[in-house]
C-alpha atoms as a PDB file:
ATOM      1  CA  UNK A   1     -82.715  23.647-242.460  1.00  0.00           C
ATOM      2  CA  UNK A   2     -85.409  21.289-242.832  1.00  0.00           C
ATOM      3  CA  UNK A   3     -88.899  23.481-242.113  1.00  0.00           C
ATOM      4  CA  UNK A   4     -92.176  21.904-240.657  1.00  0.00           C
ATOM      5  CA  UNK A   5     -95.381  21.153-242.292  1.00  0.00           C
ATOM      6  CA  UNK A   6     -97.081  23.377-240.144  1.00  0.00           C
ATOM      7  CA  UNK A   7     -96.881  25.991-237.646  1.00  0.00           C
ATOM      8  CA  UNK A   8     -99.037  26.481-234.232  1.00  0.00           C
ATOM      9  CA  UNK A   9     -99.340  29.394-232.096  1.00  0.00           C
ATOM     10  CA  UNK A  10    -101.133  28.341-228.884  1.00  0.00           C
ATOM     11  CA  UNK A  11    -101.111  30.831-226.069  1.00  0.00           C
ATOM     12  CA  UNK A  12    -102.414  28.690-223.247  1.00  0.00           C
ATOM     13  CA  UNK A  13    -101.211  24.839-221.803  1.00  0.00           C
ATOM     14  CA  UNK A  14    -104.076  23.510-222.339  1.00  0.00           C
ATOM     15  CA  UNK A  15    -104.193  24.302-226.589  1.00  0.00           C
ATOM     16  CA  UNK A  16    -100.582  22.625-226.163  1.00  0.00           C
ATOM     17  CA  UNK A  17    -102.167  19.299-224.389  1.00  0.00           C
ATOM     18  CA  UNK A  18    -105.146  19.570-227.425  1.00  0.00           C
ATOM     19  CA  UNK A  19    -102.620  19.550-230.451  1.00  0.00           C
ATOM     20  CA  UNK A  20    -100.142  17.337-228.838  1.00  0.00           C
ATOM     21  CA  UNK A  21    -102.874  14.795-228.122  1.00  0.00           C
ATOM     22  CA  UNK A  22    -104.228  15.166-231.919  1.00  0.00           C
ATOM     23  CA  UNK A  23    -100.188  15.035-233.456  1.00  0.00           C
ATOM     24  CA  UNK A  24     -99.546  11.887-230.995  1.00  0.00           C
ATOM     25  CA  UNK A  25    -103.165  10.301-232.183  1.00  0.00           C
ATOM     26  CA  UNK A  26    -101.824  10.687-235.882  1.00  0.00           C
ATOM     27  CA  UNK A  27     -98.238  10.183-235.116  1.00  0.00           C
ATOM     28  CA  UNK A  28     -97.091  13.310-236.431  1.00  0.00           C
ATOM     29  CA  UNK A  29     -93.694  14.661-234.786  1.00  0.00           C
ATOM     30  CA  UNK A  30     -94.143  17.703-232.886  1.00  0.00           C
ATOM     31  CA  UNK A  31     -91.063  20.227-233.161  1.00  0.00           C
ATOM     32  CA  UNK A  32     -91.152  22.517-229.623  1.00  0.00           C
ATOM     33  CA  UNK A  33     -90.056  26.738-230.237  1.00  0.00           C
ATOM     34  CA  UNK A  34     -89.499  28.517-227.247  1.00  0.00           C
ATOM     35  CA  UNK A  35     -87.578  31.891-227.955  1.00  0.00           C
ATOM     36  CA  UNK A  36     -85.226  30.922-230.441  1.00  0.00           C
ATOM     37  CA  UNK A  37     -82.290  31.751-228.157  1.00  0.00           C
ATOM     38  CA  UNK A  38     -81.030  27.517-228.800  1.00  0.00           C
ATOM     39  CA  UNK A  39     -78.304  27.328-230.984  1.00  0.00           C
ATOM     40  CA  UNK A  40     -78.492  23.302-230.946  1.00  0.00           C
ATOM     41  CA  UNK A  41     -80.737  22.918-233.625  1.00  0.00           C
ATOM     42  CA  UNK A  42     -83.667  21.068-231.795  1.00  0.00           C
ATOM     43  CA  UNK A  43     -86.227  23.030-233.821  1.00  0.00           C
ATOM     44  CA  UNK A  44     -84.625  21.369-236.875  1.00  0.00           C
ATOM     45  CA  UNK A  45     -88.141  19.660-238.282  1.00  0.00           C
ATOM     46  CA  UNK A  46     -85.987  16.379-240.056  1.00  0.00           C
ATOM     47  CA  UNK A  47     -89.178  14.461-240.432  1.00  0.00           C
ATOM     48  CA  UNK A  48     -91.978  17.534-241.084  1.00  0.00           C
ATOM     49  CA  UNK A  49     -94.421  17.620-238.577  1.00  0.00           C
ATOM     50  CA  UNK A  50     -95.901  20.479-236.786  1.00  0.00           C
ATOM     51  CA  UNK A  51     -94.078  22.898-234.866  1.00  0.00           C
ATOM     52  CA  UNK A  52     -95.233  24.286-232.149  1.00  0.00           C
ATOM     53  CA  UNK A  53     -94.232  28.239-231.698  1.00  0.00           C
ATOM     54  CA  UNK A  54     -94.548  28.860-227.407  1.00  0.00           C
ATOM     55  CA  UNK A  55     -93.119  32.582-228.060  1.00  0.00           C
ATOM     56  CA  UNK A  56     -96.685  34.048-226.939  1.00  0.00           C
ATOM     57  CA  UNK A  57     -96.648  31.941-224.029  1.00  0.00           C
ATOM     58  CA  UNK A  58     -95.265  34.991-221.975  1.00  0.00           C
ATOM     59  CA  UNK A  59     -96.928  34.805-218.368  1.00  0.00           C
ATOM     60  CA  UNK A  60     -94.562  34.515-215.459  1.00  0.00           C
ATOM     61  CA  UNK A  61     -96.746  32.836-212.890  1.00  0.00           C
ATOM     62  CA  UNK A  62     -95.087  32.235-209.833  1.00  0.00           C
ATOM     63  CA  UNK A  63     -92.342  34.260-208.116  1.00  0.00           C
ATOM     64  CA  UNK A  64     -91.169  32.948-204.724  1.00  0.00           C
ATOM     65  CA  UNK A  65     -88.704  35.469-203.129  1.00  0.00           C
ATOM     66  CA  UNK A  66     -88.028  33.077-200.235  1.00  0.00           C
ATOM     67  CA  UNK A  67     -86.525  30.326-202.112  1.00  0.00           C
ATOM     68  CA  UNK A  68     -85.498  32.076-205.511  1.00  0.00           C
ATOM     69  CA  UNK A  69     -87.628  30.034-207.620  1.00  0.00           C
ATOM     70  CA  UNK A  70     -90.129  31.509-210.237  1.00  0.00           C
ATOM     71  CA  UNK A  71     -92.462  29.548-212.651  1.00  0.00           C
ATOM     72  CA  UNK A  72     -92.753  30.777-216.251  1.00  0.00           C
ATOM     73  CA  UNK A  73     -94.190  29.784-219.424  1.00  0.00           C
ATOM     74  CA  UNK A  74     -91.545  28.733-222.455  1.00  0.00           C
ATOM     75  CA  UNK A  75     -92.181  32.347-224.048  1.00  0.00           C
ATOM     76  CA  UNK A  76     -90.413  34.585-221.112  1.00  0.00           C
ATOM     77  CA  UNK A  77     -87.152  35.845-222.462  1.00  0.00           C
ATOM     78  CA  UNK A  78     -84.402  36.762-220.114  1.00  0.00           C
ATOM     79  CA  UNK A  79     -84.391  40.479-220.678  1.00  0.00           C
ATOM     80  CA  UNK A  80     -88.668  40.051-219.967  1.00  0.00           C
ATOM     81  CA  UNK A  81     -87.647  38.450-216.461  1.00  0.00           C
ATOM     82  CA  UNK A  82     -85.203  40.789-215.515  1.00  0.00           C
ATOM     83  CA  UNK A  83     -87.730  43.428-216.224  1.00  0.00           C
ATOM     84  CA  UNK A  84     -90.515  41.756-214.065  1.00  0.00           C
ATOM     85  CA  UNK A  85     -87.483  40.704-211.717  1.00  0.00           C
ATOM     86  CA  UNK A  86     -86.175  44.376-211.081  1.00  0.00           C
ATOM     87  CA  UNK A  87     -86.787  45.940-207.470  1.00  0.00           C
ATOM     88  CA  UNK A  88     -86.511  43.120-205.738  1.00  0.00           C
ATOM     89  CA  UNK A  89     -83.086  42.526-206.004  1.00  0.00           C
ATOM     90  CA  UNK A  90     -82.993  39.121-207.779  1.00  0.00           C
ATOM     91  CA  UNK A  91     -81.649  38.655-211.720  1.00  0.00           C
ATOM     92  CA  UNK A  92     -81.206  35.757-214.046  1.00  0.00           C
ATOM     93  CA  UNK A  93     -77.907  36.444-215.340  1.00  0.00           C
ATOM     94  CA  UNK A  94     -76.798  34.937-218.887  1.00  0.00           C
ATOM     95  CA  UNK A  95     -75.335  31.567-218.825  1.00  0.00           C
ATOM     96  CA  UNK A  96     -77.643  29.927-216.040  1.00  0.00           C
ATOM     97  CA  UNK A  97     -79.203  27.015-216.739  1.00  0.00           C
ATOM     98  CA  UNK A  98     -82.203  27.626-219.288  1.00  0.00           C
ATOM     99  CA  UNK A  99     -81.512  31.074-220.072  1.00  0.00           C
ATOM    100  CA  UNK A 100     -83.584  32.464-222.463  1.00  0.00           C
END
């Protein structure tokens, strides 16, 4: 395991654009943590940098029941959408693509 420099908790898209602008002005690689459900090792920081913790990114901000879409930030768990999910029949079952 190879940890980062630094650690960042923004809550809001644009504190993401901020520090990525100010790690890609001083070329410093930015790792990306969602929920820590990956088992790929992408939040593996080889060459430091900052990482950048999304886990209190946890809004779910769209929910179309017409054409089964729904927008949420890189915080929402599965379980979380499932909760906000229930009574209207819909469910993100484990295994789809970017389960959480």
């Amino acid at each position: 395991c190879a940890p980062p420099d630094a650690v960042v908790w923004p809550q809001a898209v644009g504190q993401v654009q901020e520090l990525a602008a100010l790690c890609y002005r001083c070329r410093v690689p930015m790792v990306p943590f969602g929920t820590g459900t990956g088992l790929e090792g992408g939040v593996n920081a080889v060459q430091g940098g900052v990482c950048f913790d999304l886990s209190r990114m946890e809004a779910i901000t769209e929910l179309s029941l017409e054409d089964f879409s729904v927008a949420v930030e890189p915080g929402v768990t599965r379980k979380a959408l499932n909760s906000h999910l229930r009574g209207t029949g819909l469910w993100f079952p484990v295994g789809s693509v970017g389960a959480g």
